[in-house]
PDB file of N, CA and C in Angstrom:
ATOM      1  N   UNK A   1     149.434 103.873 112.875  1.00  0.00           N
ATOM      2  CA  UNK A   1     148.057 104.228 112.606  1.00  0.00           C
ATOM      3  C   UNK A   1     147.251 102.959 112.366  1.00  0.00           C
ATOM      4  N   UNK A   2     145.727 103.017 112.846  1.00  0.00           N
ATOM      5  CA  UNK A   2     144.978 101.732 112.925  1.00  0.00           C
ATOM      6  C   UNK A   2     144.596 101.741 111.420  1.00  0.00           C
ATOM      7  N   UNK A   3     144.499 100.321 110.451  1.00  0.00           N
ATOM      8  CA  UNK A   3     144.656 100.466 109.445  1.00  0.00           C
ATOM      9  C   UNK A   3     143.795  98.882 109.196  1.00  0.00           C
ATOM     10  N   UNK A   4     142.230  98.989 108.785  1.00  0.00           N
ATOM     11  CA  UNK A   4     141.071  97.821 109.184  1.00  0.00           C
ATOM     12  C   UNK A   4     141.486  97.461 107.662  1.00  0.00           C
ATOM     13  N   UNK A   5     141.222  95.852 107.783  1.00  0.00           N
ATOM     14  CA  UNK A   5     140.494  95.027 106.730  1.00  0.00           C
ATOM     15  C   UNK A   5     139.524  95.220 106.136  1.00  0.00           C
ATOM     16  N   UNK A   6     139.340  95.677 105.031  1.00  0.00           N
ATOM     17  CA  UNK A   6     137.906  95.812 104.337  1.00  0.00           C
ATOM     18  C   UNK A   6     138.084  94.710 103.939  1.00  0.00           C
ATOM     19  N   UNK A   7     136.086  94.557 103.883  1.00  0.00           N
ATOM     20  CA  UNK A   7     135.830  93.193 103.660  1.00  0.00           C
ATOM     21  C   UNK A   7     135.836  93.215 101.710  1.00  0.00           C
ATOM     22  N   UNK A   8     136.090  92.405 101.231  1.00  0.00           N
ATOM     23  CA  UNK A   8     136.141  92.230  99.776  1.00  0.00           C
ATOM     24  C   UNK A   8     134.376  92.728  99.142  1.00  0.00           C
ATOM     25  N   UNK A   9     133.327  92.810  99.712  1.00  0.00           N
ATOM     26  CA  UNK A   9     132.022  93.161  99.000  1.00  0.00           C
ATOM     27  C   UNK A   9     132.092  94.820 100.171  1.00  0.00           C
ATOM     28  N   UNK A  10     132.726  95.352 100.440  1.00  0.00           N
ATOM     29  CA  UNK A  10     132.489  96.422 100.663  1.00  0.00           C
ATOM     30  C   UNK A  10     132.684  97.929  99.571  1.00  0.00           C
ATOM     31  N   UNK A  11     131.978  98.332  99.310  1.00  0.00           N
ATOM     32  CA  UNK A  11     132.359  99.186  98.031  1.00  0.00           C
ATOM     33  C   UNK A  11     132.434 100.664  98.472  1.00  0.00           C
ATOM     34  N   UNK A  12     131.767 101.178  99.954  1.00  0.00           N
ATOM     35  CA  UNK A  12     131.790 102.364 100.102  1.00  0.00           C
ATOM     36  C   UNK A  12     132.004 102.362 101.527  1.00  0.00           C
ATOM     37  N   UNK A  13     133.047 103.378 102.559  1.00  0.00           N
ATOM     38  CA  UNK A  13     132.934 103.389 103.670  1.00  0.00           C
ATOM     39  C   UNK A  13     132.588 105.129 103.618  1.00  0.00           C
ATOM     40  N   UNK A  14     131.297 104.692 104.692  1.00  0.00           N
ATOM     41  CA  UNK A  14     130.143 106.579 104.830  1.00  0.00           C
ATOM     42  C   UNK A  14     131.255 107.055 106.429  1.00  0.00           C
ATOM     43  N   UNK A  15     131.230 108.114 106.226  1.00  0.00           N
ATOM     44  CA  UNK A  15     131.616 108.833 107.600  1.00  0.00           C
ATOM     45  C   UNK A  15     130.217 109.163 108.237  1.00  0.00           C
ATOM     46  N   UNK A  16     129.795 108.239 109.335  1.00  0.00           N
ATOM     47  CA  UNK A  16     128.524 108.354 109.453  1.00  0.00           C
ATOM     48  C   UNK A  16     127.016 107.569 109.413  1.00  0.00           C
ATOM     49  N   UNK A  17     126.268 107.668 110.046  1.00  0.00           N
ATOM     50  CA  UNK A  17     124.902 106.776 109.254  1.00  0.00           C
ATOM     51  C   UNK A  17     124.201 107.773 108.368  1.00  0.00           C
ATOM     52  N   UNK A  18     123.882 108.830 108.399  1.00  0.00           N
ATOM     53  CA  UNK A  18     123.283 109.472 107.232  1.00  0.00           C
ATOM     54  C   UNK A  18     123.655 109.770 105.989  1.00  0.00           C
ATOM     55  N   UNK A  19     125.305 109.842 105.983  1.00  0.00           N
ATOM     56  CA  UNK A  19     126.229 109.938 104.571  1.00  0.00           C
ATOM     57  C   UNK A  19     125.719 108.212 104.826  1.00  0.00           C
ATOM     58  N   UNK A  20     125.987 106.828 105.079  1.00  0.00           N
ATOM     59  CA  UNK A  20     126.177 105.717 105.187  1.00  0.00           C
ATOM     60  C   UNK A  20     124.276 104.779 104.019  1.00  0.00           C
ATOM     61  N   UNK A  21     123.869 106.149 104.742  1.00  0.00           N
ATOM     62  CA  UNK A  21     122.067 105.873 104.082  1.00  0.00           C
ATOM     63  C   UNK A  21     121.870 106.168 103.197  1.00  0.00           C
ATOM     64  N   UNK A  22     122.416 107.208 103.062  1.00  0.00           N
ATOM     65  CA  UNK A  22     122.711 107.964 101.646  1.00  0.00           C
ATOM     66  C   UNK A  22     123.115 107.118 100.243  1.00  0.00           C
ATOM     67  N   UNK A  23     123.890 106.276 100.752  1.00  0.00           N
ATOM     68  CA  UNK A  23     124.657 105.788  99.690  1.00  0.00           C
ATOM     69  C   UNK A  23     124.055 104.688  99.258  1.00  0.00           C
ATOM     70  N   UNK A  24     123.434 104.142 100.624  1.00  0.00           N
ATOM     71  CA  UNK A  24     122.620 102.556 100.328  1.00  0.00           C
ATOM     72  C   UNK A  24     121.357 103.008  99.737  1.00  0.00           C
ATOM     73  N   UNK A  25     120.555 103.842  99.592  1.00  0.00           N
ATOM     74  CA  UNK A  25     119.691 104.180  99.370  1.00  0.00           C
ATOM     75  C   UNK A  25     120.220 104.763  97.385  1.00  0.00           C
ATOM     76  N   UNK A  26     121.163 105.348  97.035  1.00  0.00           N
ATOM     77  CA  UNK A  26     121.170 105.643  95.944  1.00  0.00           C
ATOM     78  C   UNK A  26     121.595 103.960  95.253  1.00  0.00           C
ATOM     79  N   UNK A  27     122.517 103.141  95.793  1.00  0.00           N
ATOM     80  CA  UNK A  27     122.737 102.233  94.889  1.00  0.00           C
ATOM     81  C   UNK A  27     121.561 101.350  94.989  1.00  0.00           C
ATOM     82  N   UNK A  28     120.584 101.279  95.745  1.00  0.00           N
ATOM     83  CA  UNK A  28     119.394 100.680  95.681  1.00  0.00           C
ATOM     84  C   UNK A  28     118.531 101.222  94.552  1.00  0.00           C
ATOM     85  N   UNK A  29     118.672 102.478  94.133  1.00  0.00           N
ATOM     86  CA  UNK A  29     117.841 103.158  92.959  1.00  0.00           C
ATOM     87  C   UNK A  29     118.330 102.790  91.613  1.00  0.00           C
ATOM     88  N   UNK A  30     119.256 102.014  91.893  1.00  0.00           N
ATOM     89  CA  UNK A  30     119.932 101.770  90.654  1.00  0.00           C
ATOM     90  C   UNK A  30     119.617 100.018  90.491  1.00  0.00           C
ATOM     91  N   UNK A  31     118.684  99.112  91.106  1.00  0.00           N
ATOM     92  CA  UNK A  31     118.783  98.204  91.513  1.00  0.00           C
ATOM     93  C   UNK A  31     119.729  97.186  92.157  1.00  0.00           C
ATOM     94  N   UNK A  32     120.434  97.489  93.043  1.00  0.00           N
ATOM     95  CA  UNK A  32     121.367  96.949  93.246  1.00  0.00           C
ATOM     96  C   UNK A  32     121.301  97.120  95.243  1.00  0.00           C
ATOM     97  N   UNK A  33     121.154  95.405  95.375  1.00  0.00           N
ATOM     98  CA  UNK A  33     120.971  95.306  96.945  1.00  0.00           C
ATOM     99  C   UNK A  33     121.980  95.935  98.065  1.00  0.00           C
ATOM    100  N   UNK A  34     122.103  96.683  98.594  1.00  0.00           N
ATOM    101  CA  UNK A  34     123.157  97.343  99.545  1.00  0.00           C
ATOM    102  C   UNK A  34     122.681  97.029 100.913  1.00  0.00           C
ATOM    103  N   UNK A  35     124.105  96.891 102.217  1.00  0.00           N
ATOM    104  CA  UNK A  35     123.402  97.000 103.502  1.00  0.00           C
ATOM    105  C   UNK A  35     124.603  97.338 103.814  1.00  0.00           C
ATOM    106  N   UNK A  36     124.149  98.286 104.853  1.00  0.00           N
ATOM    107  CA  UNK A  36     125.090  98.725 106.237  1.00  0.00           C
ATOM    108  C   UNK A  36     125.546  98.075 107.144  1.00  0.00           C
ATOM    109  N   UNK A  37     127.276  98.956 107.813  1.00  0.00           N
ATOM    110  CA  UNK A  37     127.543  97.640 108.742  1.00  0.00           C
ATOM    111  C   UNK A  37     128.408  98.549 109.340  1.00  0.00           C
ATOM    112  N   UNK A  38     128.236  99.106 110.844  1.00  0.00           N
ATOM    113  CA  UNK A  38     128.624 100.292 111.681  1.00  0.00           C
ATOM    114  C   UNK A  38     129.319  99.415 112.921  1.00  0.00           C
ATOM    115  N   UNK A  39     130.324  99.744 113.605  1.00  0.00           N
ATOM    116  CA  UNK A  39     130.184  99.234 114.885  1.00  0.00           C
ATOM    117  C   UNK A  39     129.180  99.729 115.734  1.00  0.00           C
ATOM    118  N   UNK A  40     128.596  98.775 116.753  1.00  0.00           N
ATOM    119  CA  UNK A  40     127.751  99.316 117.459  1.00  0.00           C
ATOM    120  C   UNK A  40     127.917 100.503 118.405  1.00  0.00           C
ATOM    121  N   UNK A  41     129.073 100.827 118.745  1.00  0.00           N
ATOM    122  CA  UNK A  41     129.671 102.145 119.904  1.00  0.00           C
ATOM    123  C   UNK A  41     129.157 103.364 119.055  1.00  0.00           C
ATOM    124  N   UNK A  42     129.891 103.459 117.711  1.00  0.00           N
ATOM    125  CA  UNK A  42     129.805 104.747 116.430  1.00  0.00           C
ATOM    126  C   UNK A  42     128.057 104.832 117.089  1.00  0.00           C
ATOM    127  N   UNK A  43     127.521 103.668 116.666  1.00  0.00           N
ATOM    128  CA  UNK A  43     125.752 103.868 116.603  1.00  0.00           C
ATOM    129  C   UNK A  43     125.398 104.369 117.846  1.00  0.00           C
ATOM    130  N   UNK A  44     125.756 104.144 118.566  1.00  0.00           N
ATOM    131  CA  UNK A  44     125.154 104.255 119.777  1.00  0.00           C
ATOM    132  C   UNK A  44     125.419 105.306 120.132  1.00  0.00           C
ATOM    133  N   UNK A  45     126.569 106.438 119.877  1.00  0.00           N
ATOM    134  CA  UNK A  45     127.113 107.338 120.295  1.00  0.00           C
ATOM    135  C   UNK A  45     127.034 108.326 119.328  1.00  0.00           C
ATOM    136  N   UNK A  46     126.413 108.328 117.683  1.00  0.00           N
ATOM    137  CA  UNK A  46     126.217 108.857 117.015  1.00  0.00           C
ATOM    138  C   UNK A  46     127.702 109.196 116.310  1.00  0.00           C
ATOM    139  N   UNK A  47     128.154 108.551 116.315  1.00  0.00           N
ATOM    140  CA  UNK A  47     130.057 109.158 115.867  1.00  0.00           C
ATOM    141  C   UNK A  47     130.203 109.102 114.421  1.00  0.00           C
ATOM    142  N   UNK A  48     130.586 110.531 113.807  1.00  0.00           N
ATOM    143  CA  UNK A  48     130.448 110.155 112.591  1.00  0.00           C
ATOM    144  C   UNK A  48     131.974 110.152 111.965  1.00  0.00           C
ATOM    145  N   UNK A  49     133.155 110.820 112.856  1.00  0.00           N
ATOM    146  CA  UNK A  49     134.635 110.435 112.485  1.00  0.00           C
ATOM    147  C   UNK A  49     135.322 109.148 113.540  1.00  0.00           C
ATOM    148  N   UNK A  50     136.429 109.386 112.541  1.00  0.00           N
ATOM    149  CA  UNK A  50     137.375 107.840 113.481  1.00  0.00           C
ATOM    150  C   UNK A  50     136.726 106.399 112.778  1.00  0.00           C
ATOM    151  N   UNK A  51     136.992 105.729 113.296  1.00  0.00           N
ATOM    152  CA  UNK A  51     136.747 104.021 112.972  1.00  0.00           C
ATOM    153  C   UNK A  51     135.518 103.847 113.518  1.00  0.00           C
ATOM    154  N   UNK A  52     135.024 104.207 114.301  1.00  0.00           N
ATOM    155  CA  UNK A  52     134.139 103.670 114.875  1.00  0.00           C
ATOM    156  C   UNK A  52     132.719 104.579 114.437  1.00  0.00           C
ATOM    157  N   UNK A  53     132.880 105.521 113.701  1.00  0.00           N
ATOM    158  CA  UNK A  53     132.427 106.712 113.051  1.00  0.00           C
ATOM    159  C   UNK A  53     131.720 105.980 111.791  1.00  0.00           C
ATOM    160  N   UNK A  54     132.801 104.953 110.948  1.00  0.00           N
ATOM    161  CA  UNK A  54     132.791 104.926 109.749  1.00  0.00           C
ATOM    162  C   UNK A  54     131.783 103.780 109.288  1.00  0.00           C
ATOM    163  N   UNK A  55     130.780 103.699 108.322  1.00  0.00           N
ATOM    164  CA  UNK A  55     130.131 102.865 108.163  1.00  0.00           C
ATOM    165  C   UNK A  55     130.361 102.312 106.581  1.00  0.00           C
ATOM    166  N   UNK A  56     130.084 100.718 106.867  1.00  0.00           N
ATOM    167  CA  UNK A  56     130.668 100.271 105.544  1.00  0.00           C
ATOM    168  C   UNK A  56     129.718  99.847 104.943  1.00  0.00           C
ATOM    169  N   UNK A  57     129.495 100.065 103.420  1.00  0.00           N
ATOM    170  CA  UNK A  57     128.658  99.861 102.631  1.00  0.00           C
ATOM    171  C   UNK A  57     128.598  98.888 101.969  1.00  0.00           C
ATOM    172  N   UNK A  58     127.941  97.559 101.642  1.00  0.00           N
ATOM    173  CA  UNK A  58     128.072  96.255 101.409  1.00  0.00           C
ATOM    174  C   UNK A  58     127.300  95.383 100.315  1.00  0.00           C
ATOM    175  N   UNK A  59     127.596  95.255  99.252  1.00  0.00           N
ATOM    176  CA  UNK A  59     126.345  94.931  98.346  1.00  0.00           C
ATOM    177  C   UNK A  59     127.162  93.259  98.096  1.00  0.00           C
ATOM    178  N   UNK A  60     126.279  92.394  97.499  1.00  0.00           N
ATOM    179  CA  UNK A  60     126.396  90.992  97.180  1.00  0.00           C
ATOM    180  C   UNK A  60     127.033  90.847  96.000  1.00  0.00           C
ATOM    181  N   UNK A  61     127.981  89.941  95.765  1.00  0.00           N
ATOM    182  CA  UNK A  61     129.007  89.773  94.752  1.00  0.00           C
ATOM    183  C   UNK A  61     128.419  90.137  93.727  1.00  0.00           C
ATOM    184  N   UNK A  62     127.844  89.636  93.219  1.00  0.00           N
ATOM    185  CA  UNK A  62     126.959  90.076  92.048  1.00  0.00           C
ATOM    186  C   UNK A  62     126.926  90.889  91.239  1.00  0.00           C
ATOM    187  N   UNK A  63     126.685  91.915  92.374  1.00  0.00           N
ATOM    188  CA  UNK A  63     126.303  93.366  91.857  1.00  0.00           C
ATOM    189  C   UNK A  63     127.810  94.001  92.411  1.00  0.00           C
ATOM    190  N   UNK A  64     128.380  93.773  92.239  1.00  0.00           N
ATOM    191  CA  UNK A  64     130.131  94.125  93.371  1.00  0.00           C
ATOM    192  C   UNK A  64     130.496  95.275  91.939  1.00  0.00           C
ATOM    193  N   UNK A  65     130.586  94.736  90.803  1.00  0.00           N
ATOM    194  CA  UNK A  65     131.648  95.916  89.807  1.00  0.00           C
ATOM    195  C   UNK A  65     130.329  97.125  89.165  1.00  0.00           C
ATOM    196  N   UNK A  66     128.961  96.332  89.333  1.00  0.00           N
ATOM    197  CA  UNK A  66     127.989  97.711  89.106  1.00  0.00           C
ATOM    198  C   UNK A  66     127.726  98.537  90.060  1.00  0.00           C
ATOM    199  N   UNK A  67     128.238  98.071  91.109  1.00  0.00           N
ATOM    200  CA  UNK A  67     128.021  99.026  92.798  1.00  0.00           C
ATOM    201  C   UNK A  67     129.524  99.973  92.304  1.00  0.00           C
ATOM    202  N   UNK A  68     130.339  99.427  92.140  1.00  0.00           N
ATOM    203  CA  UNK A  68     132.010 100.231  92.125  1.00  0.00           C
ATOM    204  C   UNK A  68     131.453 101.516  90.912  1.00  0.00           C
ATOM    205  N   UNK A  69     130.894 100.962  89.959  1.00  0.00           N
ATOM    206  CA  UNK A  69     130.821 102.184  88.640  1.00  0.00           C
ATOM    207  C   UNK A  69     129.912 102.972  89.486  1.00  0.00           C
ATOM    208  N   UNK A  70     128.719 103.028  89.763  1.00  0.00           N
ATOM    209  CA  UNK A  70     127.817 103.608  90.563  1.00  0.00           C
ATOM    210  C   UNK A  70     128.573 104.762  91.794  1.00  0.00           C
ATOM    211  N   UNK A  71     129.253 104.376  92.640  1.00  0.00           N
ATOM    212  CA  UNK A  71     130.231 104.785  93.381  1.00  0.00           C
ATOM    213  C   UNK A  71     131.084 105.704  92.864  1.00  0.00           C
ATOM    214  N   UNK A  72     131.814 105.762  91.360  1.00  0.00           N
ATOM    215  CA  UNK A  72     132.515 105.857  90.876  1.00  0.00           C
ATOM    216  C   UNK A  72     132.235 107.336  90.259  1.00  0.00           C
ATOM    217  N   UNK A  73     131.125 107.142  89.674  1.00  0.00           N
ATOM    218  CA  UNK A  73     130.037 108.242  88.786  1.00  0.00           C
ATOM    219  C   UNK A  73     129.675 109.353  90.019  1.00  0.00           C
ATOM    220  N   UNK A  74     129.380 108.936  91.221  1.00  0.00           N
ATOM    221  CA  UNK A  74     128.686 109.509  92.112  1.00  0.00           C
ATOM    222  C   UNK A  74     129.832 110.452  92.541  1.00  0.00           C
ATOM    223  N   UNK A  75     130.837 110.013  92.698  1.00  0.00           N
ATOM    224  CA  UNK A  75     132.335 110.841  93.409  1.00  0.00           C
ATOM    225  C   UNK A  75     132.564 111.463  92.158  1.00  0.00           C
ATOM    226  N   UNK A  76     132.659 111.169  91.044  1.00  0.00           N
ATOM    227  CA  UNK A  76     133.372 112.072  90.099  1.00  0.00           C
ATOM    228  C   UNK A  76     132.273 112.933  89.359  1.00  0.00           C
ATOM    229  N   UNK A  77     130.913 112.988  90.614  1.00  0.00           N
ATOM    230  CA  UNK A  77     130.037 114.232  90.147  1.00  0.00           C
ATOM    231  C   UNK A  77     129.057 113.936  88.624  1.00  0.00           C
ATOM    232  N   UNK A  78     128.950 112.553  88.206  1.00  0.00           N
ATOM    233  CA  UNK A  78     128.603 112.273  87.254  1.00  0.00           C
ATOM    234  C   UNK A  78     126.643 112.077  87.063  1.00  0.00           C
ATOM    235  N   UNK A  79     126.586 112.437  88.625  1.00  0.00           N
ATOM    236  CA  UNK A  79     124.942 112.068  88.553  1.00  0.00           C
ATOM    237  C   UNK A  79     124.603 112.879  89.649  1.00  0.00           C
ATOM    238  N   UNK A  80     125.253 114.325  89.386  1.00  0.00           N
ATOM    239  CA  UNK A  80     124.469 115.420  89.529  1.00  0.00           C
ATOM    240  C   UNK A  80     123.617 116.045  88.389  1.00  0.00           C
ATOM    241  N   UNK A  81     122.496 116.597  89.076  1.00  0.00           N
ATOM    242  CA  UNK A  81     121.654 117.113  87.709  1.00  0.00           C
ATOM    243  C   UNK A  81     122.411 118.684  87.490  1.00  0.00           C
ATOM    244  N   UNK A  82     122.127 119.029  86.541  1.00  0.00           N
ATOM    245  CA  UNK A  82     122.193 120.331  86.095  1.00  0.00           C
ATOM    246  C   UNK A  82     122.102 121.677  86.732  1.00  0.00           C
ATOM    247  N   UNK A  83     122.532 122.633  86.868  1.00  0.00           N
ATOM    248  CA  UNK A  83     122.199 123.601  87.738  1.00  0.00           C
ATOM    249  C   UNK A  83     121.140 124.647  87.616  1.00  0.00           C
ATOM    250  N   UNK A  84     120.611 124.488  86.843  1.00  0.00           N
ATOM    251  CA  UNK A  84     118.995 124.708  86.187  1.00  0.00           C
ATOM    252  C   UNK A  84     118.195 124.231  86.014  1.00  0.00           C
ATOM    253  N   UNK A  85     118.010 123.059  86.404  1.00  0.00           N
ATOM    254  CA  UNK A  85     117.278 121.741  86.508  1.00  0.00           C
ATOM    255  C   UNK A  85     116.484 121.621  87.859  1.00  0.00           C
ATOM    256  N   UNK A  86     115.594 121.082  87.903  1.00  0.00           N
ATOM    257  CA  UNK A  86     114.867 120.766  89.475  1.00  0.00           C
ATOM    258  C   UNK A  86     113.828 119.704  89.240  1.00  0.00           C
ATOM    259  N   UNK A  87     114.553 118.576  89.665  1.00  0.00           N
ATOM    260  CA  UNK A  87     113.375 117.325  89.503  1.00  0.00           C
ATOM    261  C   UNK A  87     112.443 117.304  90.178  1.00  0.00           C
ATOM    262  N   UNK A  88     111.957 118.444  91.083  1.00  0.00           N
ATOM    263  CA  UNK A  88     110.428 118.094  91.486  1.00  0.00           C
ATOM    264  C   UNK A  88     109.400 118.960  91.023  1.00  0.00           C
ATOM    265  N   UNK A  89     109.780 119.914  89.967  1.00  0.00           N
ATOM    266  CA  UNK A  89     108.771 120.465  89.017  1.00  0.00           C
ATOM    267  C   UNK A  89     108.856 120.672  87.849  1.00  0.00           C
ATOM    268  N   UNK A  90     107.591 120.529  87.211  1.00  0.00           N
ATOM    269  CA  UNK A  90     107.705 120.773  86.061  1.00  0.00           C
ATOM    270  C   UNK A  90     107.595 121.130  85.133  1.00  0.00           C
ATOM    271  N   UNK A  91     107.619 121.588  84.192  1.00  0.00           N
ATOM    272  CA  UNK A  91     107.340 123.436  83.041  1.00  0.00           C
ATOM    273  C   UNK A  91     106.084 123.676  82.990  1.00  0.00           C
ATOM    274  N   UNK A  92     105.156 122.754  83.429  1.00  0.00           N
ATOM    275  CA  UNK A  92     103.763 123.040  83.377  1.00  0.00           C
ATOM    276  C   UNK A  92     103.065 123.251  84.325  1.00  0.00           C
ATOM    277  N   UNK A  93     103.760 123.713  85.713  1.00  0.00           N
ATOM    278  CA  UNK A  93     103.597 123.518  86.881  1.00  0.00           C
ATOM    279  C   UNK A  93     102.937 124.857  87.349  1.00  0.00           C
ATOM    280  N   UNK A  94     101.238 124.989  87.733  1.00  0.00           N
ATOM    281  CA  UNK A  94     100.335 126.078  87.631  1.00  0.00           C
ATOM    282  C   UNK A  94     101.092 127.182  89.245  1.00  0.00           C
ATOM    283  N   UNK A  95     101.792 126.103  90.004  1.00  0.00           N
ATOM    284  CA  UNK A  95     102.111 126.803  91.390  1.00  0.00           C
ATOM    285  C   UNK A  95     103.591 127.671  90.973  1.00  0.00           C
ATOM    286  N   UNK A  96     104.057 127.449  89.920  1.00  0.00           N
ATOM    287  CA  UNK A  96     105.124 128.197  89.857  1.00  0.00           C
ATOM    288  C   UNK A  96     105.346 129.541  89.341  1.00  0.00           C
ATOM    289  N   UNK A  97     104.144 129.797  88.476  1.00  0.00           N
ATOM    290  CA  UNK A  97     103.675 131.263  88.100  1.00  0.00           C
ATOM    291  C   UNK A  97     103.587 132.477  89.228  1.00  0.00           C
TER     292      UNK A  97
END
């Protein structure tokens, strides 16, 4: 079985570019610089399984062990909101009556 080198600042591999955006886009909310890095075939062909599917998520040493907790929280469901909760309104909200 084909079995890649991750690069040492890679902290997340997305199945995908939209799981792949997903991710760069949340550890960016957290301040923390992220970039993508797909082979070009996956892109071009839209592939979101296999190797060529998989996109790797890449932040700068720096931020390398606050990207891993971030990652970490996110998989073990830790920064989901509530199931009664809805962050785009709010108790005073005249359209919800």
């Amino acid at each position: 079985m084909f079995q890649r080198k991750l690069d040492d600042n890679v902290v997340y591999v997305a199945n995908g570019t939209l799981d792949g955006e997903s991710v760069k886009i949340l550890l960016e909310s957290f301040g923390i610089p992220a970039y993508t890095n797909q082979q070009s075939a996956g892109m071009t062909y839209g592939l979101t399984v296999g190797p060529l599917g998989e996109v790797d998520i890449m932040v700068p040493d720096k931020y390398l062990e606050q990207a891993k907790k971030v990652i970490s929280d996110m998989e073990n469901g830790l920064l989901e909101l509530p199931d009664n909760s809805d962050p785009g309104i709010s108790e005073n909200d005249p359209d919800e009556n």
